[in-house]
Protein backbone atom coordinates (compact mmCIF):
# COMPACT_ATOMS: atom_id res chain seq x y z
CA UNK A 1 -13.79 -27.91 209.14
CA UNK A 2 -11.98 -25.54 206.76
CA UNK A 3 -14.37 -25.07 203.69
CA UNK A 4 -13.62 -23.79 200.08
CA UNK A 5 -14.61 -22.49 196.90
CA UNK A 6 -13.61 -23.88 193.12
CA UNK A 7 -14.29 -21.12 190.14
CA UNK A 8 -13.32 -22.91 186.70
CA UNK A 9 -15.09 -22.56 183.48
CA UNK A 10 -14.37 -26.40 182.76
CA UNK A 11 -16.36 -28.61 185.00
CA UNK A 12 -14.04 -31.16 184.09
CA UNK A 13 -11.38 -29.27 185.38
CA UNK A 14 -13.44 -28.75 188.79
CA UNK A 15 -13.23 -32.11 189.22
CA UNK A 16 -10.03 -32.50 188.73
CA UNK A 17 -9.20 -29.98 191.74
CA UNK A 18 -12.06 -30.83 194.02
CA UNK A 19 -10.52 -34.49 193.35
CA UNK A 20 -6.73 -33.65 193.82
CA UNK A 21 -8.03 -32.00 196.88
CA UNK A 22 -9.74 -34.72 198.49
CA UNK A 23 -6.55 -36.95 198.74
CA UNK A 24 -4.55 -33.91 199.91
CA UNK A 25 -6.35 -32.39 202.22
CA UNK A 26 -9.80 -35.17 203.54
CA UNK A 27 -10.64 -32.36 206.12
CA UNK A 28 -10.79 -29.28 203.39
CA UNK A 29 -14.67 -29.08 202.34
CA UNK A 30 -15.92 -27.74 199.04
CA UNK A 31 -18.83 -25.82 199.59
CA UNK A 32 -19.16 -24.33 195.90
CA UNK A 33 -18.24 -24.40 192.28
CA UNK A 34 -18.30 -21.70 190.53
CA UNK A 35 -18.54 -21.53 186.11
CA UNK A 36 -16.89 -17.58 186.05
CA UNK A 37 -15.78 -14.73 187.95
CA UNK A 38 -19.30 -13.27 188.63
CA UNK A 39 -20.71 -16.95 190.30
CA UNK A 40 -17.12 -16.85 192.52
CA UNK A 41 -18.10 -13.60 193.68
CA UNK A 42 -21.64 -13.93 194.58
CA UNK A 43 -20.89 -17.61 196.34
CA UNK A 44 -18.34 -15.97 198.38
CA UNK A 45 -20.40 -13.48 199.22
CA UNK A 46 -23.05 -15.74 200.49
CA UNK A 47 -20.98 -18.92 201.67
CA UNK A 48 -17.89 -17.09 203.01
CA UNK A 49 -15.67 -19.85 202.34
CA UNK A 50 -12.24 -19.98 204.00
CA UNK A 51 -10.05 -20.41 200.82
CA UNK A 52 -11.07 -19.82 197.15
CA UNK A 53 -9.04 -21.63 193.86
CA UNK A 54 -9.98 -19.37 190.76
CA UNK A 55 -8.76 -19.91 187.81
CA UNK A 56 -7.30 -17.34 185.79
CA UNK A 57 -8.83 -17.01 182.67
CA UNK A 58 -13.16 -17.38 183.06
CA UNK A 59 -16.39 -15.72 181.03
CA UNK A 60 -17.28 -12.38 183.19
CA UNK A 61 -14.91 -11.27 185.49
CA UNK A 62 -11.03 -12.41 185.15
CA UNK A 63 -9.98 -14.41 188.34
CA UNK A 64 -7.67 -11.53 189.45
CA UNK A 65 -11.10 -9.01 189.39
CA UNK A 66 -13.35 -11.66 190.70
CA UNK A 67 -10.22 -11.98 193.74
CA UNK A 68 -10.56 -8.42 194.13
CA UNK A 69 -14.01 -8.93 196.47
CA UNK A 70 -13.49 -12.47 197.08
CA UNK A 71 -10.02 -11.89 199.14
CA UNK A 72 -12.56 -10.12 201.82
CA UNK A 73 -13.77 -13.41 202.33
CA UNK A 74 -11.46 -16.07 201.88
CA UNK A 75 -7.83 -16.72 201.26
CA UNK A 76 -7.13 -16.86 197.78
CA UNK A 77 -5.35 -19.76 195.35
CA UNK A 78 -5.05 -19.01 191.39
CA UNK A 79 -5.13 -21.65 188.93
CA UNK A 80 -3.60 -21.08 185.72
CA UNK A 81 -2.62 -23.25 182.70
CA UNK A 82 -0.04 -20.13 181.59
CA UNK A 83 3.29 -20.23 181.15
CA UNK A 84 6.26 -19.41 182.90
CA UNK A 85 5.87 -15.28 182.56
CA UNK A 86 2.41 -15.69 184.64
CA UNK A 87 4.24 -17.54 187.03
CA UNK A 88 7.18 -15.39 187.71
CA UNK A 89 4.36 -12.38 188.01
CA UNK A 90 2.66 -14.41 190.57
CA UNK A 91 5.95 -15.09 192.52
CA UNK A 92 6.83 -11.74 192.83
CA UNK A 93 3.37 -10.89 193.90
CA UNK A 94 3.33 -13.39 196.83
CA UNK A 95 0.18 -14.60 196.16
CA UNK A 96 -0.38 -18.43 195.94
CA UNK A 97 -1.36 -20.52 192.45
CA UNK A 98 -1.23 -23.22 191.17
CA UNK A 99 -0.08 -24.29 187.45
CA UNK A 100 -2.87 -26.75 185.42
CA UNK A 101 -2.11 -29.65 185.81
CA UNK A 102 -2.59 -29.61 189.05
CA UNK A 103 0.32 -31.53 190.66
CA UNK A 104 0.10 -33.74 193.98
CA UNK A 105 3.81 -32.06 195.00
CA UNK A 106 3.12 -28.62 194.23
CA UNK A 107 -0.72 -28.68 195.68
CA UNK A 108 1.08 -30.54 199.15
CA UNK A 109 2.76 -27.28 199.60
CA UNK A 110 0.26 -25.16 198.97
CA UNK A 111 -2.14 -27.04 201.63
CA UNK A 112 0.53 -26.53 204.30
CA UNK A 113 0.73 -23.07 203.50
CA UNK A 114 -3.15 -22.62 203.43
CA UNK A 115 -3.60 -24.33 206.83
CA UNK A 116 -0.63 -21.77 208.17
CA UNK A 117 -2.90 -18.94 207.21
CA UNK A 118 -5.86 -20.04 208.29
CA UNK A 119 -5.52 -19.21 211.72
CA UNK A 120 -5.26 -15.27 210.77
CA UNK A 121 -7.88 -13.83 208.71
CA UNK A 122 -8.09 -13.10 204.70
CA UNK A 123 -5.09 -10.04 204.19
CA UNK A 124 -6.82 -7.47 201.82
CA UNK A 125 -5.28 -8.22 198.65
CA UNK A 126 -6.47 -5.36 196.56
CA UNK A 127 -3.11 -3.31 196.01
CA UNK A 128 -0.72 -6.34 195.85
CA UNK A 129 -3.60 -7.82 193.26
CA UNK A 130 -3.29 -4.43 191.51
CA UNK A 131 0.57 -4.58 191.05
CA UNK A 132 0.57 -8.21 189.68
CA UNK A 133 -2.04 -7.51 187.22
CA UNK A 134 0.46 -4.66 185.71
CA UNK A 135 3.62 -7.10 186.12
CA UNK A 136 1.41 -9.36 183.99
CA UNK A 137 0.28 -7.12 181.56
CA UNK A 138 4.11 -5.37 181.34
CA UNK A 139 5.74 -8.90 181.04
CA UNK A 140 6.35 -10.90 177.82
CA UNK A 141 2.65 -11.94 176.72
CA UNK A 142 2.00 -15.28 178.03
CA UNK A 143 0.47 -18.16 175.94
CA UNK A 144 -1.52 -21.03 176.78
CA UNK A 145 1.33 -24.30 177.75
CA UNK A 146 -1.89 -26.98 178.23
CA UNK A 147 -5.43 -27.38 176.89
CA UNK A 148 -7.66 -29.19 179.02
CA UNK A 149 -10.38 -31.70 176.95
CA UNK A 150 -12.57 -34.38 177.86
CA UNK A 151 -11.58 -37.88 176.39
CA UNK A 152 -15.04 -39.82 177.26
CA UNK A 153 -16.05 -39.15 180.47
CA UNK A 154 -12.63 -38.53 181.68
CA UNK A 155 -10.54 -35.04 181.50
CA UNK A 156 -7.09 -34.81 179.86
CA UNK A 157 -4.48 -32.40 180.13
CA UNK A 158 -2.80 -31.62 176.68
CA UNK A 159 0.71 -30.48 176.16
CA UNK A 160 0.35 -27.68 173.39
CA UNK A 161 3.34 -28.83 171.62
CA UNK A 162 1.42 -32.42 171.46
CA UNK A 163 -1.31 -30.86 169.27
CA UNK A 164 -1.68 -31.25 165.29
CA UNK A 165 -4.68 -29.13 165.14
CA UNK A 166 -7.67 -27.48 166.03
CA UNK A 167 -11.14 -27.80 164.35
CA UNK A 168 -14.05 -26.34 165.28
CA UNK A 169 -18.06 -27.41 164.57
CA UNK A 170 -21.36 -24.93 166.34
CA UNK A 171 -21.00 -26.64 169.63
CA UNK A 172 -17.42 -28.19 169.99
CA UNK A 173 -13.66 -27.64 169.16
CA UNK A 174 -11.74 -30.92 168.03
CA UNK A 175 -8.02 -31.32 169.39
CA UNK A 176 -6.29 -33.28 167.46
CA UNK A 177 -2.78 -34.95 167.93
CA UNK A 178 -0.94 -37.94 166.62
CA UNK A 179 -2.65 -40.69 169.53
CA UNK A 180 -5.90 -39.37 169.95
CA UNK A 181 -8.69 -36.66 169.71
CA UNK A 182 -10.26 -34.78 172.25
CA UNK A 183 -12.97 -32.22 172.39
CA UNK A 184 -13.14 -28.83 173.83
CA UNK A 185 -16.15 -26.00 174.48
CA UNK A 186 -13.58 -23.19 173.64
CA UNK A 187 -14.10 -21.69 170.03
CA UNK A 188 -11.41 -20.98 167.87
CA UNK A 189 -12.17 -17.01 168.45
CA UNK A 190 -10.74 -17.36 171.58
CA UNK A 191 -7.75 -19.87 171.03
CA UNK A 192 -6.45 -17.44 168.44
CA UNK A 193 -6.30 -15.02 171.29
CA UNK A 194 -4.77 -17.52 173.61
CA UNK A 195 -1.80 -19.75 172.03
CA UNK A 196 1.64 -18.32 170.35
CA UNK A 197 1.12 -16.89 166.92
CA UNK A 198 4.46 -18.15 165.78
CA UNK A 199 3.10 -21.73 166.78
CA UNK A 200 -0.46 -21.96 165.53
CA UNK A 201 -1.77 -20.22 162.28
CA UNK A 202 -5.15 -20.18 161.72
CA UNK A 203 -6.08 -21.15 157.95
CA UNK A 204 -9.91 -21.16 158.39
CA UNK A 205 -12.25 -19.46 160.01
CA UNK A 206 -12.70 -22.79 162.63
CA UNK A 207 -8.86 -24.25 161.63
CA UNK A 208 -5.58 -24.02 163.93
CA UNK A 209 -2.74 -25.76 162.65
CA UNK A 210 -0.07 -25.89 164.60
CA UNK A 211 3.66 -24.96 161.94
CA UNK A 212 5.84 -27.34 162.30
CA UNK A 213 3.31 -29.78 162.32
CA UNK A 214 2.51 -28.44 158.22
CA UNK A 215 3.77 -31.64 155.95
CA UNK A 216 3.09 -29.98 152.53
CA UNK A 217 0.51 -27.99 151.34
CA UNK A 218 -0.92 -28.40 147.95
CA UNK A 219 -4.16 -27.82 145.92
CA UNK A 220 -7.30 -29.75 145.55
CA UNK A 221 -9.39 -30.01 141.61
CA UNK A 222 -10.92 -26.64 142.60
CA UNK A 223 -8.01 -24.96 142.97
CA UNK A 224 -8.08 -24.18 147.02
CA UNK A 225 -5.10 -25.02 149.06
CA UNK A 226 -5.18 -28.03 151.37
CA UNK A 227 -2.80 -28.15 154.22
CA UNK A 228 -1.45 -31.77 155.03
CA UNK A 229 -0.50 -32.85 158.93
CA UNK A 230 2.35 -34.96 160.00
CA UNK A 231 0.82 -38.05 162.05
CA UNK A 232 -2.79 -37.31 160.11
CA UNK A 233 -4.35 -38.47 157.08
CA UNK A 234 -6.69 -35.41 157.24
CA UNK A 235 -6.32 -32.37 154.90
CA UNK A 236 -7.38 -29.24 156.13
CA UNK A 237 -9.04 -26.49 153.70
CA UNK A 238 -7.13 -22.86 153.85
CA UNK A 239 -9.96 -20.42 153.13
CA UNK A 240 -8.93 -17.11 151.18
CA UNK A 241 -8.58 -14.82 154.09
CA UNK A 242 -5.51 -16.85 155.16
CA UNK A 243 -4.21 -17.58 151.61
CA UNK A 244 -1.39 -15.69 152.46
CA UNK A 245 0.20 -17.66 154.81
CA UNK A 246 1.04 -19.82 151.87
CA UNK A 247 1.80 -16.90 149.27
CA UNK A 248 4.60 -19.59 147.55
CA UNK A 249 2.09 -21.27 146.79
């Protein structure tokens, strides 16, 4: 039996792909999930699956270094929830991914592929891994197309152009839109870092608003500027720091 590897910092999203997986592929077995780049690289090392998925973007080591060593031991699949500059870098690197969410179509094509290479061992990857990760960094930045949240106990893949807002307590990060909330591990540090300037502004220290979603913006008795959200009763405090956005004002 053909056995494989999952890296994703979202369990939720491991389940998702060990799921998708299952009804695509019965024979394929998962013999480890890894949380980061460091875990994929020490299971592979010790379970020497056939076939690793890693996502992209993980704590530690970035998929593309973690697929560095872990192409010695296993044929590699990226996951990414980037947009369409990561995937033309990808294409002209040769190497096989996967966009989140993880589509029945597109992962039926990449199972055929997989079980074509299986018969022939892992090629080293290191120099073709080398030239995508400078066709990546010398293409247009890319910015985050899908946020994946739990809803319950079930996982949810949201469009970032569905999203009102982003707030953030000490353990999770709200995501809000006009249906429905949803909660996320990911702080706000590292959302700043990850979605389109020109699309989100951050207004607070643990606030993400996305523009065009900005109704009015007025001030409160004390004098600080509240931002008001289409589709959302909720007002959302701009601290000082990002007073400036609003300079009309």
């Amino acid at each position: 039996m053909p056995t494989a590897l999952i890296a994703d910092d979202e369990r939720l999203m491991r389940d998702q792909i060990r799921l998708a997986l299952a009804e695509a592929w019965p024979e394929l077995q998962i013999i480890g999930e890894a949380k980061n780049g460091d875990e994929a690289v020490q299971m592979a090392e010790a379970l020497k699956p056939d076939i690793a998925f890693l996502d992209i973007r993980m704590p530690g080591r970035t998929g593309l270094e973690a697929a560095r060593e872990v192409c010695q031991h296993a044929h590699v699949v990226f996951v990414t929830a980037y947009d369409q500059y990561a995937v033309e870098a990808f294409e002209r690197g040769a190497v096989d991914y996967l966009m989140k969410p993880v589509e029945a179509d597109r992962l039926a094509r990449t199972v055929e592929r997989l079980k074509a290479r299986l018969v022939e061992p892992p090629p080293d990857l290191n120099q073709m891994l080398m030239k995508l990760a400078g066709n990546m960094g010398g293409a247009q930045k890319s910015y985050l197309k899908w946020i994946q949240a739990s809803v319950g106990n079930a996982i949810r893949m949201i469009a970032t152009r569905e999203i009102l807002f982003f707030t953030a307590d000490e353990k999770y990060t709200r995501v809000q839109t006009s249906e429905f909330e949803a909660l996320i591990r990911k702080p706000i540090r590292e959302l700043v870092a990850e979605l389109d300037p020109d699309e989100f502004w951050q207004i607070h220290r643990a606030t993400l608003v996305k523009v065009d979603a900005i109704a009015a913006v007025t001030r409160d008795e004390r004098g600080h500027l509240m931002v008001s959200v289409r589709g959302n009763p909720e007002k959302l405090e701009v601290s000082r720091s990002f007073g400036h956005l609003f300079k009309q004002m």
